[in-house]
PDB file of N, CA and C in Angstrom:
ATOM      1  N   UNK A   1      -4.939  15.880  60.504  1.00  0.00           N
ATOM      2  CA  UNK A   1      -6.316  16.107  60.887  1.00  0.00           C
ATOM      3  C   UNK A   1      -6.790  14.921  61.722  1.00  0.00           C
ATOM      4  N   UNK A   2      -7.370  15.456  62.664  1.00  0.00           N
ATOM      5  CA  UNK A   2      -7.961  13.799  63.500  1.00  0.00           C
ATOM      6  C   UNK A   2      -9.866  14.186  63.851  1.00  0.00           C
ATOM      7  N   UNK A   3     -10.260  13.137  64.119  1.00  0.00           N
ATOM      8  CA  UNK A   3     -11.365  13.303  63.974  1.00  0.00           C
ATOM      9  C   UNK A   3     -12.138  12.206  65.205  1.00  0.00           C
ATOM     10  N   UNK A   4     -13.017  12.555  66.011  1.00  0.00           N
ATOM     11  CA  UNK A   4     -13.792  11.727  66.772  1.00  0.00           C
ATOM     12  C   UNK A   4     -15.158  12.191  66.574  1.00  0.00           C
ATOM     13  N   UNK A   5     -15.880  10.573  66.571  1.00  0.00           N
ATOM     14  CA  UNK A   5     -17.110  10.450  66.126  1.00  0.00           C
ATOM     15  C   UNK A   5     -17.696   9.823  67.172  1.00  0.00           C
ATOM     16  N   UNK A   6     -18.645  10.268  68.610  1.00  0.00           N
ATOM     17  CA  UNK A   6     -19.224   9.717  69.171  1.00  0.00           C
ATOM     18  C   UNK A   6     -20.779  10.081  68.890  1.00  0.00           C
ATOM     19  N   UNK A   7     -21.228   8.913  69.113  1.00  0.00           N
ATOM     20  CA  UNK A   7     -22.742   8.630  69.305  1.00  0.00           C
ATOM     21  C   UNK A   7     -23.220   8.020  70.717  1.00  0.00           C
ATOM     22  N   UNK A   8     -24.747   8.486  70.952  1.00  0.00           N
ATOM     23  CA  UNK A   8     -24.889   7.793  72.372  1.00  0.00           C
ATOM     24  C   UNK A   8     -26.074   6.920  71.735  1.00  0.00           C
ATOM     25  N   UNK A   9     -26.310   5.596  72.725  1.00  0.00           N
ATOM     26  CA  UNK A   9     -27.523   4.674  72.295  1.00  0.00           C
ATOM     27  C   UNK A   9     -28.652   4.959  71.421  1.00  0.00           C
ATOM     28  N   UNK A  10     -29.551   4.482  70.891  1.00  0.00           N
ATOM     29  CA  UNK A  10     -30.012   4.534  69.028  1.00  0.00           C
ATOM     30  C   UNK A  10     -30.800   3.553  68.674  1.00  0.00           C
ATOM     31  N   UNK A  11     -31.984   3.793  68.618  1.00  0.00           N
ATOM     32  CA  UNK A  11     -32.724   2.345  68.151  1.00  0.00           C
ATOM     33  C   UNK A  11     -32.671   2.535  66.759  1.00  0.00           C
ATOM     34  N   UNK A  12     -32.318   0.887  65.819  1.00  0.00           N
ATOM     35  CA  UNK A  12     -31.624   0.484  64.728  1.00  0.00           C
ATOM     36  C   UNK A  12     -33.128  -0.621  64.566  1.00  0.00           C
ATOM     37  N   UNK A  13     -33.517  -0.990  63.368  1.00  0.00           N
ATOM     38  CA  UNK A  13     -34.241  -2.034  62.984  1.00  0.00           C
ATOM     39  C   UNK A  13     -33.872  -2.972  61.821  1.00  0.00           C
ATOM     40  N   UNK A  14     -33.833  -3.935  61.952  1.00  0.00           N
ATOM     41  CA  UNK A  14     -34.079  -4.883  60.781  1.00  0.00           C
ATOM     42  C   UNK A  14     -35.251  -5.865  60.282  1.00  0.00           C
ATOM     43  N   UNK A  15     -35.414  -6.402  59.384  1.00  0.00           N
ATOM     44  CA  UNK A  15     -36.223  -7.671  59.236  1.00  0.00           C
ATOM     45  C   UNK A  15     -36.372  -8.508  60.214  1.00  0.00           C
ATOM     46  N   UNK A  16     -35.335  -9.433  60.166  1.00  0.00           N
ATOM     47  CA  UNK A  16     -34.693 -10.302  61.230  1.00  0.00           C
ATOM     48  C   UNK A  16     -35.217  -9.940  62.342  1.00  0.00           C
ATOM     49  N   UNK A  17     -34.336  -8.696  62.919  1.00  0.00           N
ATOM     50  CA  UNK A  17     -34.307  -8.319  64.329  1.00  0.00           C
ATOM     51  C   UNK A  17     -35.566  -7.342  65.172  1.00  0.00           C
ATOM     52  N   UNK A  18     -36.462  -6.765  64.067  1.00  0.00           N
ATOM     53  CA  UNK A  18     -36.811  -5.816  64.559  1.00  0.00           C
ATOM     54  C   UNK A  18     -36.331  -4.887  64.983  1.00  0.00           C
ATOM     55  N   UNK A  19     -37.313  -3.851  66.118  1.00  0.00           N
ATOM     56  CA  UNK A  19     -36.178  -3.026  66.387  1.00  0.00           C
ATOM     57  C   UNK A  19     -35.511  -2.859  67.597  1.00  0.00           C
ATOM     58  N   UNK A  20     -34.157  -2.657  67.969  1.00  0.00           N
ATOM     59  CA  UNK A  20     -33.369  -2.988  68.866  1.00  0.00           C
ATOM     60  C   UNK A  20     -32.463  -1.746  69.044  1.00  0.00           C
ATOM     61  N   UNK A  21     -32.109  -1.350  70.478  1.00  0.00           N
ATOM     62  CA  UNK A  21     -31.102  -0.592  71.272  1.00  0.00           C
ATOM     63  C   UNK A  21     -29.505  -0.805  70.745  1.00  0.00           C
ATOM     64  N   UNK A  22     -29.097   0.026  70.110  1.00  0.00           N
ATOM     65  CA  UNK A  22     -27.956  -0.328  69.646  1.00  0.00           C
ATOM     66  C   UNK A  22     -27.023   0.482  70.653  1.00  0.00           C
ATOM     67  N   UNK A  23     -26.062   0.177  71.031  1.00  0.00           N
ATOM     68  CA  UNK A  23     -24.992   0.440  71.851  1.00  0.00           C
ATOM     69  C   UNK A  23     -24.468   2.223  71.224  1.00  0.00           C
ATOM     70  N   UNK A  24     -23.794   3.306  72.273  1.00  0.00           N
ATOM     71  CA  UNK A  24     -23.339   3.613  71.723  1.00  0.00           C
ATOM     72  C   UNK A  24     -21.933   3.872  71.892  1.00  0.00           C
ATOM     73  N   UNK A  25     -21.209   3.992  70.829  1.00  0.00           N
ATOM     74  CA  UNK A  25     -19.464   4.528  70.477  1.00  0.00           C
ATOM     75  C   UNK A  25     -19.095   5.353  70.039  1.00  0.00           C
ATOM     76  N   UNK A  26     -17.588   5.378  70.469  1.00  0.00           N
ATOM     77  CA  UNK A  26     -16.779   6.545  70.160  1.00  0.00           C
ATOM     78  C   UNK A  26     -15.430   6.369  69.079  1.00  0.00           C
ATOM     79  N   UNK A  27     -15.774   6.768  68.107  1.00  0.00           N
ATOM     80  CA  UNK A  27     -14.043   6.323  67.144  1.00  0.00           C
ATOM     81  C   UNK A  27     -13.118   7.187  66.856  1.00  0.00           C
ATOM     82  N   UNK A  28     -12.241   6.979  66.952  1.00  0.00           N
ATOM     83  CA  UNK A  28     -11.449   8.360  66.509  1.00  0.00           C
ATOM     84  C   UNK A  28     -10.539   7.726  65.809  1.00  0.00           C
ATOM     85  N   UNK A  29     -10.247   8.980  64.492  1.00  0.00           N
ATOM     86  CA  UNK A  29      -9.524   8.278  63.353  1.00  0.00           C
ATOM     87  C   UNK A  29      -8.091   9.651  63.402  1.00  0.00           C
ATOM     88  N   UNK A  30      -7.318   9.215  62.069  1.00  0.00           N
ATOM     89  CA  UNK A  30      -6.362  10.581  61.314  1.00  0.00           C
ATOM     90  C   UNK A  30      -6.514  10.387  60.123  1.00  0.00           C
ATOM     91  N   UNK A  31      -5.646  11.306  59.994  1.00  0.00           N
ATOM     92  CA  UNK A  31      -5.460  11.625  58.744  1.00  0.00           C
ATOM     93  C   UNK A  31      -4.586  12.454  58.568  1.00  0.00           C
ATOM     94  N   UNK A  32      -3.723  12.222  57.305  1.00  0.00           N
ATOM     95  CA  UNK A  32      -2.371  13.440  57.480  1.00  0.00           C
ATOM     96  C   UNK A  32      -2.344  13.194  55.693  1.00  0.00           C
ATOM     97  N   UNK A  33      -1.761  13.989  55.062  1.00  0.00           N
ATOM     98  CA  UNK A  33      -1.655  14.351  53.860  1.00  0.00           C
ATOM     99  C   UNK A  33      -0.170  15.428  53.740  1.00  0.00           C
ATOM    100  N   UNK A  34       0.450  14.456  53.011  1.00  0.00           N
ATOM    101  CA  UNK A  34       2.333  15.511  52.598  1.00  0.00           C
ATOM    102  C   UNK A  34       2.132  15.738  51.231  1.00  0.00           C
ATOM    103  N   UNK A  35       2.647  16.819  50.581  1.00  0.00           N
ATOM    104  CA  UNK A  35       2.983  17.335  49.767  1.00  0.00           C
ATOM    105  C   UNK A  35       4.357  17.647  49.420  1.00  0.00           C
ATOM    106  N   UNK A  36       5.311  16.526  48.559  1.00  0.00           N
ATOM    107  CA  UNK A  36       6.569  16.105  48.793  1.00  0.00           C
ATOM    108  C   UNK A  36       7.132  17.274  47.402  1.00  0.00           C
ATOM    109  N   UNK A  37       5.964  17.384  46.071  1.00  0.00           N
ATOM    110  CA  UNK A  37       5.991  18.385  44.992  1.00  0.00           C
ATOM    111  C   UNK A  37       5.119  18.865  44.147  1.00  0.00           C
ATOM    112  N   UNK A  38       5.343  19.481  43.440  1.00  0.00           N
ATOM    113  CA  UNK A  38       3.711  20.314  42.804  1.00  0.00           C
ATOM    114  C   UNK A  38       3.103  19.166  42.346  1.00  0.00           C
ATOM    115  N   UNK A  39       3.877  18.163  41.590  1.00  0.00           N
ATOM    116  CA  UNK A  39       2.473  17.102  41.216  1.00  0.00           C
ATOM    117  C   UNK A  39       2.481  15.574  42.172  1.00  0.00           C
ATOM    118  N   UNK A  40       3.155  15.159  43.240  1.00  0.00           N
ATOM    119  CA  UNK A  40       3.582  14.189  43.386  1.00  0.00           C
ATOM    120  C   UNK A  40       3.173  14.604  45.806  1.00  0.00           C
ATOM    121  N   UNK A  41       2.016  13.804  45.794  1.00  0.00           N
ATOM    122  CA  UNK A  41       1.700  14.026  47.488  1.00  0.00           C
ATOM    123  C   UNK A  41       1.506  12.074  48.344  1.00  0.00           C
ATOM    124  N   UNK A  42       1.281  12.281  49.403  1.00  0.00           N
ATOM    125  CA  UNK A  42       1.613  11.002  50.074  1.00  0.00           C
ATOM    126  C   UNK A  42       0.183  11.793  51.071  1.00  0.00           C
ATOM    127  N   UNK A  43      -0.701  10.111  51.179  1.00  0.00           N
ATOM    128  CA  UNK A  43      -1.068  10.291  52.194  1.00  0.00           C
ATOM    129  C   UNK A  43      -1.741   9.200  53.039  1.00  0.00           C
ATOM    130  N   UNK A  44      -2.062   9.382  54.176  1.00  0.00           N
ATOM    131  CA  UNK A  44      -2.045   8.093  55.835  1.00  0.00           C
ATOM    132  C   UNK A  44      -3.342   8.341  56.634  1.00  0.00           C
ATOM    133  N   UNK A  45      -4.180   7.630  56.627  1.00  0.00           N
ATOM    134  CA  UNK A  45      -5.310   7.279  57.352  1.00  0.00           C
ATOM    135  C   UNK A  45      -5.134   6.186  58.440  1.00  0.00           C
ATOM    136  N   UNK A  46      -6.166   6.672  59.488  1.00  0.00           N
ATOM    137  CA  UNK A  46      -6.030   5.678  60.420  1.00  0.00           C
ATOM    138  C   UNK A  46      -6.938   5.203  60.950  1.00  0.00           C
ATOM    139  N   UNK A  47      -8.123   4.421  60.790  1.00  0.00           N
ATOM    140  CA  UNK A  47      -9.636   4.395  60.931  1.00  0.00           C
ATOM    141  C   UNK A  47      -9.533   3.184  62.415  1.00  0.00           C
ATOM    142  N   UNK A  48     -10.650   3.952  63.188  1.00  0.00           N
ATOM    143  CA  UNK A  48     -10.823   2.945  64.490  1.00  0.00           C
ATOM    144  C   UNK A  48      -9.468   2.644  65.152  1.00  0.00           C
ATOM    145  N   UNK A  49      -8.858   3.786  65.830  1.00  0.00           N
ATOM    146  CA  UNK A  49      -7.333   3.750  66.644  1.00  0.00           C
ATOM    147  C   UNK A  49      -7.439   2.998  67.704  1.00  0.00           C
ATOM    148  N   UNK A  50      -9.022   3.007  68.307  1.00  0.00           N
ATOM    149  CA  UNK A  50      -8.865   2.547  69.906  1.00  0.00           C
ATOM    150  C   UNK A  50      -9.526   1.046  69.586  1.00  0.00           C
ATOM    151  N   UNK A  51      -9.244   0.632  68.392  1.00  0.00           N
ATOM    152  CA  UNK A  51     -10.424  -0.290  67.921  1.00  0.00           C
ATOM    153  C   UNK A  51     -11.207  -1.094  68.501  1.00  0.00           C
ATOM    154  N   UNK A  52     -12.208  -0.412  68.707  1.00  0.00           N
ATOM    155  CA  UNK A  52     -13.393  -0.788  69.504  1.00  0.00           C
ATOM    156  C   UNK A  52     -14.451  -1.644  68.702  1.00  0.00           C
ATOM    157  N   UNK A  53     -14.968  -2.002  69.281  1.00  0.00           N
ATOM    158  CA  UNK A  53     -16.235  -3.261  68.739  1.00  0.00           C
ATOM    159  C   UNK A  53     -17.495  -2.361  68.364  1.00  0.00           C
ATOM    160  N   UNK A  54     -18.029  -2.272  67.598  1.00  0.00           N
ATOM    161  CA  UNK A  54     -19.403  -1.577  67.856  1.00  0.00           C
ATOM    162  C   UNK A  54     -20.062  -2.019  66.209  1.00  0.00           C
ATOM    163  N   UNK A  55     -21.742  -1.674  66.348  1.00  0.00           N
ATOM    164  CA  UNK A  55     -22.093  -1.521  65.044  1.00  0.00           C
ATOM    165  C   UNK A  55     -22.671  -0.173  64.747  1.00  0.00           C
ATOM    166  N   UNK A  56     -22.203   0.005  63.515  1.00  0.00           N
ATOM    167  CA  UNK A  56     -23.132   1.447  63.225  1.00  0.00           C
ATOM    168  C   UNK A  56     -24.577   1.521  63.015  1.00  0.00           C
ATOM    169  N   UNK A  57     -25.059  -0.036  62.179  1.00  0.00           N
ATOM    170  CA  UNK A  57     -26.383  -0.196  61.883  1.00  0.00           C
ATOM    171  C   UNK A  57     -26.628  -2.170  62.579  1.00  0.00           C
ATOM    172  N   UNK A  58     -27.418  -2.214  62.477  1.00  0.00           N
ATOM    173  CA  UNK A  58     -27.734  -3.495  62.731  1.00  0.00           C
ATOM    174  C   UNK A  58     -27.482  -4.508  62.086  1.00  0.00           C
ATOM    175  N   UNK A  59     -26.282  -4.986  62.020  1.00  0.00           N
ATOM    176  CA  UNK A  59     -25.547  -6.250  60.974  1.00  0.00           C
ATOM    177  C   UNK A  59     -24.627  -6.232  60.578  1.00  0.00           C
ATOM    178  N   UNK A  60     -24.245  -4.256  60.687  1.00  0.00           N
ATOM    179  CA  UNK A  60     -23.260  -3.787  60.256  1.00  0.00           C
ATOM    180  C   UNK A  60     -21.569  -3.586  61.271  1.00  0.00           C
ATOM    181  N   UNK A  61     -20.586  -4.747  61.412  1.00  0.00           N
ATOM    182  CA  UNK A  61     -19.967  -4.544  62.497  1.00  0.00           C
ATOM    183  C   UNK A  61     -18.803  -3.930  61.947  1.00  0.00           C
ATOM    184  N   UNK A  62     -18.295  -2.974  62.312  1.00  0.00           N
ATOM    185  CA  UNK A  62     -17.227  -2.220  62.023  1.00  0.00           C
ATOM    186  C   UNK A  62     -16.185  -3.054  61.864  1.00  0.00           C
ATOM    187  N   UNK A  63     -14.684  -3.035  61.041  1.00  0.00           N
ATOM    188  CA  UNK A  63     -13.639  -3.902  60.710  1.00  0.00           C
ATOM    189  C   UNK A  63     -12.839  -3.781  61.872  1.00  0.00           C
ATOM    190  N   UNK A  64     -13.302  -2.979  62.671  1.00  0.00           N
ATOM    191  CA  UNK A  64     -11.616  -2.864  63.534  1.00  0.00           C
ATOM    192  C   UNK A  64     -10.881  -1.590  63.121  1.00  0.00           C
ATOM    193  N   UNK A  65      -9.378  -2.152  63.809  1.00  0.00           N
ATOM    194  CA  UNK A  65      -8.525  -0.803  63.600  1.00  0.00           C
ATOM    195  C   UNK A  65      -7.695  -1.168  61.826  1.00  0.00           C
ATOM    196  N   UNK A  66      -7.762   0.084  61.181  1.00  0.00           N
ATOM    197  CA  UNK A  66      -7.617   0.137  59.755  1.00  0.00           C
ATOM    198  C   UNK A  66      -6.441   1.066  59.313  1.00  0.00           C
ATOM    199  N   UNK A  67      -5.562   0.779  58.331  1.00  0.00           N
ATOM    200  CA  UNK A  67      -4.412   1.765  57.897  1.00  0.00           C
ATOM    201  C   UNK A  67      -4.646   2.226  56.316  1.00  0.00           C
ATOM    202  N   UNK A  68      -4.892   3.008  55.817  1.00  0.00           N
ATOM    203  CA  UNK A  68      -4.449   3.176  54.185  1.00  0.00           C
ATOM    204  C   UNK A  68      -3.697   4.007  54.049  1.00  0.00           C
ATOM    205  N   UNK A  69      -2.936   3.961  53.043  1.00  0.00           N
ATOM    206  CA  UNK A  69      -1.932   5.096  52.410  1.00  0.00           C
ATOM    207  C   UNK A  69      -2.128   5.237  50.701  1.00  0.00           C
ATOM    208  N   UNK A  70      -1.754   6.010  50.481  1.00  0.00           N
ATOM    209  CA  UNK A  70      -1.988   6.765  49.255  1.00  0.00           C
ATOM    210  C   UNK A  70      -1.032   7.593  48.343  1.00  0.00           C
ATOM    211  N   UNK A  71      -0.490   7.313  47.152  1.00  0.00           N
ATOM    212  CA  UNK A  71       0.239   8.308  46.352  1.00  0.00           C
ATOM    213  C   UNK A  71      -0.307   8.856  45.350  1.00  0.00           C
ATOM    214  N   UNK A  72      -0.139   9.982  45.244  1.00  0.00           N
ATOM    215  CA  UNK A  72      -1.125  10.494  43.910  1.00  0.00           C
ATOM    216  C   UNK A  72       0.357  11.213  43.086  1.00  0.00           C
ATOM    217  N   UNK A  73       0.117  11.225  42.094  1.00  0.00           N
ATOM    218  CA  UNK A  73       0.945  11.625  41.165  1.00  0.00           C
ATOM    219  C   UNK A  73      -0.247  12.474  39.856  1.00  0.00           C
ATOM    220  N   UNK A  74       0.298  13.525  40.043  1.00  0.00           N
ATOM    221  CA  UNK A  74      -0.545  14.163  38.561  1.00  0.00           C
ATOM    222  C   UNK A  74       0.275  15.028  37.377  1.00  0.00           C
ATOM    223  N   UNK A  75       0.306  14.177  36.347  1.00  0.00           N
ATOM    224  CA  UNK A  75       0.567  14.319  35.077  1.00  0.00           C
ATOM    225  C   UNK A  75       0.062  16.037  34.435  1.00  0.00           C
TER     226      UNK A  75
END
């Protein structure tokens, strides 16, 4: 599964900052999920591929490009 999330420019406020023009971006992530047996699956995320700079909120700066993986096992 893949996924893109664009936004266009956005006024954001804080304390601090008041309120301010926040930039806008585009992220695109995955996601894939295996099913290796009835109780036992694997799965791979991929957050911020093109890893771009941006904030979502005002203070808030995105990590960059991100990997997780995952095993689930059910008893």
């Amino acid at each position: 599964m893949s996924k893109v999330d664009s936004r266009g420019e956005s006024y954001d406020s804080s304390v601090p900052t008041g309120e301010i023009l926040m930039n806008g971006y585009t992220e695109v992530a995955l996601a894939a999920q295996w099913q290796l047996s009835e109780k036992l699956s694997l799965s791979l995320n991929l957050d911020n591929l093109l890893d771009k700079d941006f904030e979502q909120s005002v203070g808030f700066i995105d990590p960059g490009r991100q990997a997780r993986a995952g095993i689930r096992y059910q008893m």
